[in-house]
Each structure stands twice: as C-alpha cells, then as structure tokens.
Protein backbone atom coordinates (compact mmCIF):
# COMPACT_ATOMS: atom_id res chain seq x y z
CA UNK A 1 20.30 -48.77 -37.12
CA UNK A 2 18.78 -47.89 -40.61
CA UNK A 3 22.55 -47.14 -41.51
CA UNK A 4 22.98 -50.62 -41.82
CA UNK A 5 20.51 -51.57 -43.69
CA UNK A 6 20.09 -53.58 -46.96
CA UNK A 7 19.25 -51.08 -49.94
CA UNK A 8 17.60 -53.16 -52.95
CA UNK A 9 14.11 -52.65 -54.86
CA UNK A 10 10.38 -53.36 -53.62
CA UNK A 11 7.90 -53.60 -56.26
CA UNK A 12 9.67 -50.90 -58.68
CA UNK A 13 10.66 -48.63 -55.41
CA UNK A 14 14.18 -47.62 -54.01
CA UNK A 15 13.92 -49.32 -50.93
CA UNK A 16 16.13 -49.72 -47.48
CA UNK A 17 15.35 -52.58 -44.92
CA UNK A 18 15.72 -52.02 -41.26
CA UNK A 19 17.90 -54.90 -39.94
CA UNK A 20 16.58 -54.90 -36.78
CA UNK A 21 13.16 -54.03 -37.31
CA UNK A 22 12.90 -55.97 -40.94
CA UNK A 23 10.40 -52.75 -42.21
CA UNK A 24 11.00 -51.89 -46.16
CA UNK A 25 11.35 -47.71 -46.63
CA UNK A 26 10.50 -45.90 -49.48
CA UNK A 27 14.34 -43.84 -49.95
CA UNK A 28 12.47 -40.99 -51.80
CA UNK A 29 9.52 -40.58 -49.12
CA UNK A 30 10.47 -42.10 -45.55
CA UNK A 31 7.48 -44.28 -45.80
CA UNK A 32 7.09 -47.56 -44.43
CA UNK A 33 6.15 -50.20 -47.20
CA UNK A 34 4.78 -52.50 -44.52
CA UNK A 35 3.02 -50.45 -42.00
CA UNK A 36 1.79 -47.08 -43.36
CA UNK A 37 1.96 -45.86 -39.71
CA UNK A 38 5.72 -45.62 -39.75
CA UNK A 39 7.59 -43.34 -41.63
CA UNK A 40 11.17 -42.19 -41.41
CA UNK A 41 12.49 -38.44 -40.95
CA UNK A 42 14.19 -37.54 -44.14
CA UNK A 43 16.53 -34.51 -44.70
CA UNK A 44 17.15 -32.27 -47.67
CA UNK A 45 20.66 -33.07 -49.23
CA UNK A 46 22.86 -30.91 -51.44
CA UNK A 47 26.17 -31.44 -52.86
CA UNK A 48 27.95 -27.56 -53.45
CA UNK A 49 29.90 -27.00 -55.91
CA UNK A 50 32.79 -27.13 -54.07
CA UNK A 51 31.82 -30.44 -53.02
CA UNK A 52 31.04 -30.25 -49.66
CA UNK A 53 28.01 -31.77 -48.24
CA UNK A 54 25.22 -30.12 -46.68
CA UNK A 55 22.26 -31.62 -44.78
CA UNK A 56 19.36 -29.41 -43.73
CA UNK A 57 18.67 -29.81 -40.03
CA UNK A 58 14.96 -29.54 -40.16
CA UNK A 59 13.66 -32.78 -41.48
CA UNK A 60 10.63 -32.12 -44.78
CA UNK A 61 8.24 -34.77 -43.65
CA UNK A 62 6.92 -35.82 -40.24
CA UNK A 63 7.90 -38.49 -38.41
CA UNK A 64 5.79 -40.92 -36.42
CA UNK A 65 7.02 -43.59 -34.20
C-alpha cells in the first residue's frame, strides 16, 4: 500500500503518506510522524556500478505494527 503513496515534505522532512492509513513517514528513518509507535521496515539500497540494483534483505531498523 505505501507504494502508492503521496511523497511531499512535513515540517522540513522527506515524507510519504499512507493512502489507506493517512500516517506521514519519515523516508530516511521509517518513523511514523503521527504515532511514534509505528514505524516502517526500511532496507539498505545500493546502485552498482554496473547499474543494477541491490536491496539488502535484512531490514536496519525494527518494525512494529
């Protein structure tokens, strides 16, 4: 669902809003702007040289439901 969402700015943040939910997320962190109990998994990213794409299946921060 968050695939879909509207990216725009929140007080000077990179922000994405759930459109089903409505909750604002921090795009560097995962964290919910409006409920500090919600946080999103994020993944490390790296473009190669060669420019393929490569996620990192692990995520780097918790996430809570």
């Amino acid at each position: 669902v968050i695939s879909r969402g509207i990216v725009g700015d929140k007080a000077g943040v990179l922000k994405i809003a759930s459109p089903l939910y409505k909750h604002n997320f921090a795009l560097e962190t995962g964290k919910c702007l409006n409920n500090p109990d919600v946080v999103l998994a994020m993944y490390p990213v790296q473009v190669r040289a060669d420019g393929m794409i490569q996620v990192k299946s692990t995520p780097t921060n918790q996430y809570s439901p």
